[in-house]
C-alpha atoms as a PDB file:
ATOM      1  CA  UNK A   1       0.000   0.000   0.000  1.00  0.00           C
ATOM      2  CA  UNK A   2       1.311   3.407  -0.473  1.00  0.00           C
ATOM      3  CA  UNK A   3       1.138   6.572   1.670  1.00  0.00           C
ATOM      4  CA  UNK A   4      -2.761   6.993   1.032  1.00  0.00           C
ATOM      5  CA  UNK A   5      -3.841   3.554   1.835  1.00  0.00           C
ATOM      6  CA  UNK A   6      -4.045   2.326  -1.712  1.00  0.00           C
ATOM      7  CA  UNK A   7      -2.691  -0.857  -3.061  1.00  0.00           C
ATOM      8  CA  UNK A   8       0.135   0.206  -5.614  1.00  0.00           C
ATOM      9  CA  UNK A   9       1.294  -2.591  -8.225  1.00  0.00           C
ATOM     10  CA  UNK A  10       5.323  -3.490  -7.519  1.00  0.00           C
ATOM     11  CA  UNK A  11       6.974  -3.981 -10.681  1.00  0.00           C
ATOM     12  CA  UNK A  12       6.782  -7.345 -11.850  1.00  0.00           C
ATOM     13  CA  UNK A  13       9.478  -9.446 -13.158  1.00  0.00           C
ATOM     14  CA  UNK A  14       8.866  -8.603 -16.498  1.00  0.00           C
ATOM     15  CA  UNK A  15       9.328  -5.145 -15.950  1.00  0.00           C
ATOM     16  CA  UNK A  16      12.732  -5.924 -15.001  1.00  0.00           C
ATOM     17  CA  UNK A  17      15.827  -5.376 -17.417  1.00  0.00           C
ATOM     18  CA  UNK A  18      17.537  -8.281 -17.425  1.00  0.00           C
ATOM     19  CA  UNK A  19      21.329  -8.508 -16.726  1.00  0.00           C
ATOM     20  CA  UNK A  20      23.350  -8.538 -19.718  1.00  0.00           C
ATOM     21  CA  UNK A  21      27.171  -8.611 -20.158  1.00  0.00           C
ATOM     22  CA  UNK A  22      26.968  -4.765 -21.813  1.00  0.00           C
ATOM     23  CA  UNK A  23      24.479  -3.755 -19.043  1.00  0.00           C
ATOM     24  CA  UNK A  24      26.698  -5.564 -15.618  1.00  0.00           C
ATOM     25  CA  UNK A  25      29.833  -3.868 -17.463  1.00  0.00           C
ATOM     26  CA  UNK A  26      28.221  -0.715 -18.258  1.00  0.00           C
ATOM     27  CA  UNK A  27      30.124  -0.661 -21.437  1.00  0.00           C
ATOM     28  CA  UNK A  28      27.700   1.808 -23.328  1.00  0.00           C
ATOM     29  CA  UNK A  29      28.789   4.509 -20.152  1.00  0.00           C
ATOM     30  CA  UNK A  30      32.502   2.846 -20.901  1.00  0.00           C
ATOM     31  CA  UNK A  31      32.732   3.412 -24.615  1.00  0.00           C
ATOM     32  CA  UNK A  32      31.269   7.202 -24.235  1.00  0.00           C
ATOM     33  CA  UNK A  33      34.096   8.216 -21.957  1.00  0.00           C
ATOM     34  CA  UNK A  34      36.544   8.841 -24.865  1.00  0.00           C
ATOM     35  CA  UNK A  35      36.310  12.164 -26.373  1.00  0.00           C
ATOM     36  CA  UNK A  36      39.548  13.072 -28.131  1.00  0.00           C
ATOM     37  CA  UNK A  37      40.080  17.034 -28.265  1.00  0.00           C
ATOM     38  CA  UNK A  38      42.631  17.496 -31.236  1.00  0.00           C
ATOM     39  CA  UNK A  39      41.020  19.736 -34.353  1.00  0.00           C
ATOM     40  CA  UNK A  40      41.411  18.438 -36.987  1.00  0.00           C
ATOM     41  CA  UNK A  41      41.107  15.146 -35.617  1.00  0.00           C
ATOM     42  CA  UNK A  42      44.015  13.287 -34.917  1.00  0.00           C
ATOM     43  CA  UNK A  43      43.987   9.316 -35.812  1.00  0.00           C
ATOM     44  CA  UNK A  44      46.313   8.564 -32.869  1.00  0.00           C
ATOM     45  CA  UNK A  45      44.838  10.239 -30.043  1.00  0.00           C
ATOM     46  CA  UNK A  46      41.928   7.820 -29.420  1.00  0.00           C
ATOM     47  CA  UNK A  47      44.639   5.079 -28.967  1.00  0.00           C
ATOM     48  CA  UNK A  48      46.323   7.175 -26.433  1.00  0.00           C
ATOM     49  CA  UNK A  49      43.013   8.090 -24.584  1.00  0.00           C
ATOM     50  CA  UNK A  50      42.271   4.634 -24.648  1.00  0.00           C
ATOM     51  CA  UNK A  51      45.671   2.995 -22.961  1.00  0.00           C
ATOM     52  CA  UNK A  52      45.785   5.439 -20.700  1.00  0.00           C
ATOM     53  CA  UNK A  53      42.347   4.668 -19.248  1.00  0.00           C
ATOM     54  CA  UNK A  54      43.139   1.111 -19.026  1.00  0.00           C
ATOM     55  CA  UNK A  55      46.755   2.223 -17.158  1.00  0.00           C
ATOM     56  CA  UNK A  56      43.469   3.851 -14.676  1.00  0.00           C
ATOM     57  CA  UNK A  57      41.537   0.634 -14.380  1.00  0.00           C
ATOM     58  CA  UNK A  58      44.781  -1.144 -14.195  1.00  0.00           C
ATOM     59  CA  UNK A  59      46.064   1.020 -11.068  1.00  0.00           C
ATOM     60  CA  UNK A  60      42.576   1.000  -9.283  1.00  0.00           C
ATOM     61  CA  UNK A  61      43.097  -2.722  -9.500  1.00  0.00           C
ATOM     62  CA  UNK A  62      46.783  -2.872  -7.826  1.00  0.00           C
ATOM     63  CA  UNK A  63      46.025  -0.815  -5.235  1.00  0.00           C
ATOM     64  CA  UNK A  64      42.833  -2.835  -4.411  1.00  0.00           C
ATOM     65  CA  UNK A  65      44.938  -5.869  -4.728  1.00  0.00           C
ATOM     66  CA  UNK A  66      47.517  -4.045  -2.575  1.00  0.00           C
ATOM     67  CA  UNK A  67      45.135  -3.273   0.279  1.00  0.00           C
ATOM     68  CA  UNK A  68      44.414  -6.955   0.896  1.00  0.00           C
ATOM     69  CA  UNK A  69      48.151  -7.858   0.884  1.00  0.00           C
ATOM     70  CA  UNK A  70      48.261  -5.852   3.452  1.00  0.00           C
ATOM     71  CA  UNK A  71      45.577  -6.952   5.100  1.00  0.00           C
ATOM     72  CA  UNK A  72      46.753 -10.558   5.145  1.00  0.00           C
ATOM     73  CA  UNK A  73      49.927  -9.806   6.175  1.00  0.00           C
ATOM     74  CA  UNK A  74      48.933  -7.899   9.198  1.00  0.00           C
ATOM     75  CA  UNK A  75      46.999 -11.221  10.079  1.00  0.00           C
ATOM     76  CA  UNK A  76      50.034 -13.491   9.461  1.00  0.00           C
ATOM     77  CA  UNK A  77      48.291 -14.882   6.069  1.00  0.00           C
ATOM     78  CA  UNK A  78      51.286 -15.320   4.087  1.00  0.00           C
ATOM     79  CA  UNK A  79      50.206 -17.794   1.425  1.00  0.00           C
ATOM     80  CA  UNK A  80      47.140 -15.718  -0.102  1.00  0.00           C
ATOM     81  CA  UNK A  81      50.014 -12.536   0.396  1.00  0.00           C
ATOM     82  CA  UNK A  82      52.317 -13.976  -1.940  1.00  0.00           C
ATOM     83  CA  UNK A  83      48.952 -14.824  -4.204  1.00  0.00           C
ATOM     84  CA  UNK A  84      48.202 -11.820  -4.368  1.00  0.00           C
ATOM     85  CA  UNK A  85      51.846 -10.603  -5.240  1.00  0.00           C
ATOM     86  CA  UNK A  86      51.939 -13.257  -8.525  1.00  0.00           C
ATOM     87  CA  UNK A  87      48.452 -11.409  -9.435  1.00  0.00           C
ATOM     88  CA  UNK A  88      50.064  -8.109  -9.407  1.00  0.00           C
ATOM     89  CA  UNK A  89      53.498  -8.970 -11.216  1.00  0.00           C
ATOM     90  CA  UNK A  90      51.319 -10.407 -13.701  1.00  0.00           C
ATOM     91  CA  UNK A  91      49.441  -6.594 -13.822  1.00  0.00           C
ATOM     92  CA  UNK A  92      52.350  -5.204 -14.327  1.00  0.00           C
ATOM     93  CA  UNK A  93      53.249  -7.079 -17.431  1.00  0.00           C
ATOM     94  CA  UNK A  94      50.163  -6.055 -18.933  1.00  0.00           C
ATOM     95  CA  UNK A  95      50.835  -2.479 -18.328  1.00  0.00           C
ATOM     96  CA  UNK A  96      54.305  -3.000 -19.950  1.00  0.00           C
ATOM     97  CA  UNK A  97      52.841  -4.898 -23.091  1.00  0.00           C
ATOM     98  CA  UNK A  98      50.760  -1.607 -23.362  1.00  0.00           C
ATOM     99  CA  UNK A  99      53.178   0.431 -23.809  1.00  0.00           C
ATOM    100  CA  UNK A 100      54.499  -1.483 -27.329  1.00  0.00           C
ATOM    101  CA  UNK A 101      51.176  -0.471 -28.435  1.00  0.00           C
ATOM    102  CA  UNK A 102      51.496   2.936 -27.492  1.00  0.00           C
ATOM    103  CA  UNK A 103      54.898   2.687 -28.971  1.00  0.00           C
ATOM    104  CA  UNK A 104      52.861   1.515 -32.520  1.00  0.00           C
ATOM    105  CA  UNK A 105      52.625   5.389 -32.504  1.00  0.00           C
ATOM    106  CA  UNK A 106      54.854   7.890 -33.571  1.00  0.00           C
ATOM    107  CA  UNK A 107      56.595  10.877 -32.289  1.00  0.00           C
ATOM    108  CA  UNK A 108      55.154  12.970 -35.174  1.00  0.00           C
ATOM    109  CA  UNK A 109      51.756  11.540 -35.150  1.00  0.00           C
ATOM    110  CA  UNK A 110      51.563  11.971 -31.626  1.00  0.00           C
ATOM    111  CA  UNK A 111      52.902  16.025 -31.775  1.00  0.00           C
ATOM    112  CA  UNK A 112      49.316  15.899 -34.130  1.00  0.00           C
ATOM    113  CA  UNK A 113      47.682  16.349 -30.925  1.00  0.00           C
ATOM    114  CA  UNK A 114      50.129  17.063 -28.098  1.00  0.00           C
ATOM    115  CA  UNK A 115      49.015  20.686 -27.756  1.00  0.00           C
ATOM    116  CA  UNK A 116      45.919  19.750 -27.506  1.00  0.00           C
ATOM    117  CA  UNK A 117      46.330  17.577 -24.360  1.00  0.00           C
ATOM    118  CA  UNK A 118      46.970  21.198 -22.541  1.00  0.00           C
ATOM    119  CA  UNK A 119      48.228  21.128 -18.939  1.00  0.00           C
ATOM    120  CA  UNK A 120      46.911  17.444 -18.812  1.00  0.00           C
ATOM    121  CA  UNK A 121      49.933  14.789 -17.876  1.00  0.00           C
ATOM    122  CA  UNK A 122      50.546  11.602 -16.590  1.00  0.00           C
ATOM    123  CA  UNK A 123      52.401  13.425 -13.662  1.00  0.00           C
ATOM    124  CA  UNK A 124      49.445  14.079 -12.210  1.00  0.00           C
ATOM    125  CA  UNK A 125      47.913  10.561 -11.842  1.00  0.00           C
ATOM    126  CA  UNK A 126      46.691  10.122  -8.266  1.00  0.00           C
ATOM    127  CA  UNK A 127      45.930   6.253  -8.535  1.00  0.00           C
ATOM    128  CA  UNK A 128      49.390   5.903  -9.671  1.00  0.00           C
ATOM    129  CA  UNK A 129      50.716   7.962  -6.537  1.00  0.00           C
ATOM    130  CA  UNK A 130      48.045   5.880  -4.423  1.00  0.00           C
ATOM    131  CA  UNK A 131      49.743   2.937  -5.398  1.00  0.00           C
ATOM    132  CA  UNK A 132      53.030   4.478  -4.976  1.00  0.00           C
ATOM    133  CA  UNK A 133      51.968   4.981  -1.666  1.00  0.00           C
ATOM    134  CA  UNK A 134      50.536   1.770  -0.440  1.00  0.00           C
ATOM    135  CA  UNK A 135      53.659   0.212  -1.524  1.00  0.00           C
ATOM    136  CA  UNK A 136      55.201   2.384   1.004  1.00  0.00           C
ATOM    137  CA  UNK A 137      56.864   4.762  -1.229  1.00  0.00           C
ATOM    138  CA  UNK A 138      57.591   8.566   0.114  1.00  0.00           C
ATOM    139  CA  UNK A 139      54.863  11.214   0.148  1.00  0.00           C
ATOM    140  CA  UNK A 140      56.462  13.956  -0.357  1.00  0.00           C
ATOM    141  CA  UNK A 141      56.214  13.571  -4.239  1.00  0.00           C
ATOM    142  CA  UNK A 142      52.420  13.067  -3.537  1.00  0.00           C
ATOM    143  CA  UNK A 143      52.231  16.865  -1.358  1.00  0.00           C
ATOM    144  CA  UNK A 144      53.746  18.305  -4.518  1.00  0.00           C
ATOM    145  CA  UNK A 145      50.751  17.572  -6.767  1.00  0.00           C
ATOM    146  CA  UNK A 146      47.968  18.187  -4.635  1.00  0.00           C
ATOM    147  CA  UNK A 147      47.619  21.994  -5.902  1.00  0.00           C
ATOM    148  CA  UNK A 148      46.536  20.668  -9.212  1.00  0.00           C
ATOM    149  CA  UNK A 149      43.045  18.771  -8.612  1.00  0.00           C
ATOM    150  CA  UNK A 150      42.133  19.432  -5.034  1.00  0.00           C
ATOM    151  CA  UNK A 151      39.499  16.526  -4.544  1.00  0.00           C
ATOM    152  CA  UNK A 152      42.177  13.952  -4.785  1.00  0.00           C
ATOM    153  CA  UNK A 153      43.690  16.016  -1.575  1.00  0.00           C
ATOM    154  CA  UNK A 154      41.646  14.424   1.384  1.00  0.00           C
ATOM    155  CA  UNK A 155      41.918  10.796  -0.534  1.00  0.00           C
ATOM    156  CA  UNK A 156      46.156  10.507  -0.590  1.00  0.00           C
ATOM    157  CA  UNK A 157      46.259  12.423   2.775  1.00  0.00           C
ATOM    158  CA  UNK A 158      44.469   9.921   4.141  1.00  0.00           C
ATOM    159  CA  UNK A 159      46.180   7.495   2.339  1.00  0.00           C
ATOM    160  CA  UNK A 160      49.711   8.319   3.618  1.00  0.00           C
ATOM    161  CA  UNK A 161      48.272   7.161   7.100  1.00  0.00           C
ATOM    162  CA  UNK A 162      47.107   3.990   6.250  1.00  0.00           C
ATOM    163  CA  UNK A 163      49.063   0.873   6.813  1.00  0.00           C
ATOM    164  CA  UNK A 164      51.021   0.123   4.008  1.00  0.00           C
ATOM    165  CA  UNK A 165      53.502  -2.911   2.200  1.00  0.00           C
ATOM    166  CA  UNK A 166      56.408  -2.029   4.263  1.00  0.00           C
ATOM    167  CA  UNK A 167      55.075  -1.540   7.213  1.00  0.00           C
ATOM    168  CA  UNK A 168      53.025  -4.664   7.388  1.00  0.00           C
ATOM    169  CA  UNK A 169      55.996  -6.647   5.976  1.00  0.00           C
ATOM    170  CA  UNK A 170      58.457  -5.443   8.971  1.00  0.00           C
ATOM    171  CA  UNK A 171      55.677  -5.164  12.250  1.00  0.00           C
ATOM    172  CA  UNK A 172      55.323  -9.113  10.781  1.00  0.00           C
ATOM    173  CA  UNK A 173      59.069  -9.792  11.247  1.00  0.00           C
ATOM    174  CA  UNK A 174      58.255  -7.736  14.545  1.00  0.00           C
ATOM    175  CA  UNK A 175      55.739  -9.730  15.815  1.00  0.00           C
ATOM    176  CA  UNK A 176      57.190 -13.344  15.132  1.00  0.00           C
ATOM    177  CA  UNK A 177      61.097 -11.915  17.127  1.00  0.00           C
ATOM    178  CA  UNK A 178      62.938 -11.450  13.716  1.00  0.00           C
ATOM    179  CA  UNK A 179      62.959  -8.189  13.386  1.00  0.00           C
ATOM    180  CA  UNK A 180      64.663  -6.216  16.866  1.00  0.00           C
ATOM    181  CA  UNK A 181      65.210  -2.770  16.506  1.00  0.00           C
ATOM    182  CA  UNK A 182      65.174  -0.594  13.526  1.00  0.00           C
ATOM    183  CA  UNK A 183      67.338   0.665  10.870  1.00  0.00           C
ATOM    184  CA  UNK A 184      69.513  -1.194   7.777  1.00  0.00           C
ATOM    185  CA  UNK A 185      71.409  -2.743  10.634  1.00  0.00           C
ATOM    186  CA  UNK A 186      68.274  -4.440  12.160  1.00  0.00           C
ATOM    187  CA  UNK A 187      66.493  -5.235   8.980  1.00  0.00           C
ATOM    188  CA  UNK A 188      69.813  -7.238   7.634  1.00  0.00           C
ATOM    189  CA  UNK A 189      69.839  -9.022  10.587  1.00  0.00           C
ATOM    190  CA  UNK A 190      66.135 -10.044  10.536  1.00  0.00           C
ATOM    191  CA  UNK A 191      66.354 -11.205   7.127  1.00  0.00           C
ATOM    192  CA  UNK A 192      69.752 -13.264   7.033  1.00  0.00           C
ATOM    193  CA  UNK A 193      68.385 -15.457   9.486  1.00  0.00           C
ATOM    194  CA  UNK A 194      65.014 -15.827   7.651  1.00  0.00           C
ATOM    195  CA  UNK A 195      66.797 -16.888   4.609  1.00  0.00           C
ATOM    196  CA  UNK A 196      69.570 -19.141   6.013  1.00  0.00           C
ATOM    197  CA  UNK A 197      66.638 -21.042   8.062  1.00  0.00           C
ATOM    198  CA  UNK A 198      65.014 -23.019   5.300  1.00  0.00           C
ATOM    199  CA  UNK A 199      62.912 -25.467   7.660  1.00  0.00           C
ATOM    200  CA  UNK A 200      61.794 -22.747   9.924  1.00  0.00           C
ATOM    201  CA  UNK A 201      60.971 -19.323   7.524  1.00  0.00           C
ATOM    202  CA  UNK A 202      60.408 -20.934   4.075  1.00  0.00           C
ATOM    203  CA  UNK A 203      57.133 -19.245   3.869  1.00  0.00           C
ATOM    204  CA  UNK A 204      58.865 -16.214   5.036  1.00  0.00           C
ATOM    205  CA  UNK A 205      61.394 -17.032   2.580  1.00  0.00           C
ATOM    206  CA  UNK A 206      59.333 -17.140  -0.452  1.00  0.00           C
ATOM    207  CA  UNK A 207      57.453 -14.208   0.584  1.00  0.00           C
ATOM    208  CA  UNK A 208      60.826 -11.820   0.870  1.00  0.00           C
ATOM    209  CA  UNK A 209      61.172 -13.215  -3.413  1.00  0.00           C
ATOM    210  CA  UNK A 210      57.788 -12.233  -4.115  1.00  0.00           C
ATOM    211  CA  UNK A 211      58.359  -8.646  -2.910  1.00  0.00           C
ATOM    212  CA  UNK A 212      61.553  -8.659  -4.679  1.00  0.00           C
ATOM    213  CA  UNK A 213      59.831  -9.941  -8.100  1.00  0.00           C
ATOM    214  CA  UNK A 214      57.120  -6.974  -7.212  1.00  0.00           C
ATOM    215  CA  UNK A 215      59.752  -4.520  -6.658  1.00  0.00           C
ATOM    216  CA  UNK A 216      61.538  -5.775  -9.994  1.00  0.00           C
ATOM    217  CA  UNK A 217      58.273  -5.434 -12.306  1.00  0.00           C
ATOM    218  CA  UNK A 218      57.325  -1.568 -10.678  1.00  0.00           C
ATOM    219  CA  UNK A 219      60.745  -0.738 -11.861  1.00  0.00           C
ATOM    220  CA  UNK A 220      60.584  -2.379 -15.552  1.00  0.00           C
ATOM    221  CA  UNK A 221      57.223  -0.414 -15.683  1.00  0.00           C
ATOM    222  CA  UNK A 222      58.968   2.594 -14.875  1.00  0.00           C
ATOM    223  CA  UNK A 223      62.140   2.020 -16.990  1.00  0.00           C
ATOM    224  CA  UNK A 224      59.824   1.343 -19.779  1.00  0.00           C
ATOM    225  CA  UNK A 225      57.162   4.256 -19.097  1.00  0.00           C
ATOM    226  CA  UNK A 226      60.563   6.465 -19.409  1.00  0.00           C
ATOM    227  CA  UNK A 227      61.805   4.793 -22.700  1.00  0.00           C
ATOM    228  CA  UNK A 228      58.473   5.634 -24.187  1.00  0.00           C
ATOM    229  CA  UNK A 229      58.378   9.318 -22.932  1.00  0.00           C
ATOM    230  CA  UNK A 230      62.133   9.783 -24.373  1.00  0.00           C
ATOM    231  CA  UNK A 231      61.220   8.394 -27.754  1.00  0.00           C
ATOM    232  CA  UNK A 232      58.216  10.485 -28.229  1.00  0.00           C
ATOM    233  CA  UNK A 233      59.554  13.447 -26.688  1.00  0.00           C
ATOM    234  CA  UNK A 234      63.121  13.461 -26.274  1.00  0.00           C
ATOM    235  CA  UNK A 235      64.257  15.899 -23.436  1.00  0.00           C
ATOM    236  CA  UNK A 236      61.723  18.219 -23.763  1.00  0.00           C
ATOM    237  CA  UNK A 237      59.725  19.447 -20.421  1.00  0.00           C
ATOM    238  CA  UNK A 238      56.350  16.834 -20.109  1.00  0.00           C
ATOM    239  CA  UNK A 239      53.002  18.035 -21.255  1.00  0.00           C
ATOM    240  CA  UNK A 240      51.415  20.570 -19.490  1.00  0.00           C
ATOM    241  CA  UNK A 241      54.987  21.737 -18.167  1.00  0.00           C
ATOM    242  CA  UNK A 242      55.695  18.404 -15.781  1.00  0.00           C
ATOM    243  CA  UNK A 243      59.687  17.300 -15.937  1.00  0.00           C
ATOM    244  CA  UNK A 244      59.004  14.884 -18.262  1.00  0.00           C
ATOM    245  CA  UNK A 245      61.726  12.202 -18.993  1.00  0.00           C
ATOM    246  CA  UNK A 246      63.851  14.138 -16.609  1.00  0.00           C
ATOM    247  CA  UNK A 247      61.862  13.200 -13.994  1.00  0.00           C
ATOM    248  CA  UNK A 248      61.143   9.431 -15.324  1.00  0.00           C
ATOM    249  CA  UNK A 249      64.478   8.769 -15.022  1.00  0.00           C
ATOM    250  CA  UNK A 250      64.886   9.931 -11.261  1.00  0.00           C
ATOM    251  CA  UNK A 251      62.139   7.178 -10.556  1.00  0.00           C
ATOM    252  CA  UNK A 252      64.348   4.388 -11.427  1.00  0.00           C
ATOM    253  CA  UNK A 253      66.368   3.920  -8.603  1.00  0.00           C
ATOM    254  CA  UNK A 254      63.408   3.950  -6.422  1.00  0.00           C
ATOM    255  CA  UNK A 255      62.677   0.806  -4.646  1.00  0.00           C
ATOM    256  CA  UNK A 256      60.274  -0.312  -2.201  1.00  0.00           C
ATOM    257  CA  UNK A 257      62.366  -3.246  -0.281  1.00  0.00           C
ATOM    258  CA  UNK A 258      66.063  -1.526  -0.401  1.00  0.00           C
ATOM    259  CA  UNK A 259      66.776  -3.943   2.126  1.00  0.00           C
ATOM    260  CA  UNK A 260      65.463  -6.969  -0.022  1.00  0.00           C
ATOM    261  CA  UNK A 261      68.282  -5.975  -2.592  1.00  0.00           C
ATOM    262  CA  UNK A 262      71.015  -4.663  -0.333  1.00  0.00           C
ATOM    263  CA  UNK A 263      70.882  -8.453   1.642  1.00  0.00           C
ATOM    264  CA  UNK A 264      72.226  -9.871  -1.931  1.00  0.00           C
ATOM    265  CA  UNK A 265      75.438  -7.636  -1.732  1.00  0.00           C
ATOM    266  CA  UNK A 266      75.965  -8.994   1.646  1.00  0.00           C
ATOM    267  CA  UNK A 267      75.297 -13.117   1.018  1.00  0.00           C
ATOM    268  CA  UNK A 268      77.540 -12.212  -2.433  1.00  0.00           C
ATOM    269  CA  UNK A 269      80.262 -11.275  -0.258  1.00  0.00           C
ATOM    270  CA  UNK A 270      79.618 -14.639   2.186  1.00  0.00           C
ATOM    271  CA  UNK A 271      78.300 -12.520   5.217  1.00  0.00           C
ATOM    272  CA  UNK A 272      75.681 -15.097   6.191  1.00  0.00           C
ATOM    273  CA  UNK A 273      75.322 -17.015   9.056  1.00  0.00           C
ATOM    274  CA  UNK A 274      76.186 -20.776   8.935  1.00  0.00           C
END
């Protein structure tokens, strides 16, 4: 009955849409969401629209794949953590594929419709400094950008205090006696005995190589993301002003588990325990 005391007629089953694949994906809301700017038209520019909103969906998907490593972790889960690690590596060689088709593209055709990209640039992708983030990565590259779209300013900020990859990974050396202490020192220490203790931390063991393997793909993503930027663009200053390649390159020494690589130097040089 509604409000007046009348019986009103619920809609039946037939009135119903029924689920379809284009109507669960939304793909006719999808497809409308690329509207190249370029006049005349520019061929190309629909393929760049295009990858670069799958690099979007791609990101939203790490970081929600990065959220519940972390959340296993914190509850000692480390088999479905190292699951979810394989899933992400295997992200990440997507995104890299991508970029040979963005690479199908060139320099000239893609100067067609650089101006018309304006102050846009892939500097200023939030998801990708989300997932910068909940890797553990600094924040003060994240501050920088927050001028530029303000909305995105509450989401990082509140992102930067959130438990992230590196934190979970060491409070779980912490809380199983590994890990005493802080600093290089104390991490070394922690993770020498986890890998000379086969019987005891080979979990622990194969976890440490699937953040190394994650750590390794992030950075072929980024060596490759730069390689692209330098062939299309050479030197120059990024669109909209950013540093461009400059700045690509400065990302490649960055690494989320330092101490993950450092420990090779030091079981290379046969300072292990026996």
């Amino acid at each position: 009955m509604d409000r007046k005391g009348s019986l009103s007629a619920s809609p039946s089953d037939s009135d119903v849409e029924p689920l379809t694949y284009s109507r669960y994906l939304r793909v006719g809301e999808l497809i409308s969401l690329q509207c190249p700017r370029s006049d005349p038209p520019a061929h190309e520019e629909m393929l760049f629209i295009v990858i670069h909103q799958a690099y979007e969906l791609w990101f939203k998907q790490i970081v929600f794949e990065l959220d519940a490593f972390v959340d296993h972790v914190n509850a000692d889960r480390i088999w479905p953590s190292s699951r979810i690690l394989e899933r992400v590596r295997e992200i990440f060689r997507v995104l890299i594929q991508q970029i040979e088709v963005l690479e199908t593209m060139t320099p000239l055709e893609f100067n067609r419709f650089r101006s018309a990209v304006g102050p846009a640039s892939g500097f200023q992708s939030f998801q990708f400094r989300e997932l910068e983030l909940v890797a553990g990565g600094d924040s003060i590259d994240v501050t920088k950008t927050f001028h530029l779209e303000p909305e995105w300013e509450t989401r990082l900020a509140e992102r930067t205090s959130k438990p992230n990859m590196r934190a979970a990974f060491f409070d779980l050396l912490k809380r199983h006696g590994l890990l005493v202490g802080d600093g290089p020192a104390a991490a070394r220490t922690a993770l020498l005995k986890i890998l000379e203790d086969d019987a005891n931390f080979a979990m622990l063991q194969g976890l440490c190589e699937d953040l190394i393997r994650f750590d390794e793909q992030l950075l072929l993503w980024r060596f490759r993301h730069f390689q692209m930027a330098e062939r299309m663009i050479g030197k120059n200053v990024g669109t909209g002003g950013s540093p461009g390649v400059s700045y690509l390159q400065s990302t490649l020494q960055k690494r989320c588990f330092p101490e993950l690589w450092d420990i090779r130097t030091h079981i290379g040089n046969g300072k292990h325990y026996h």
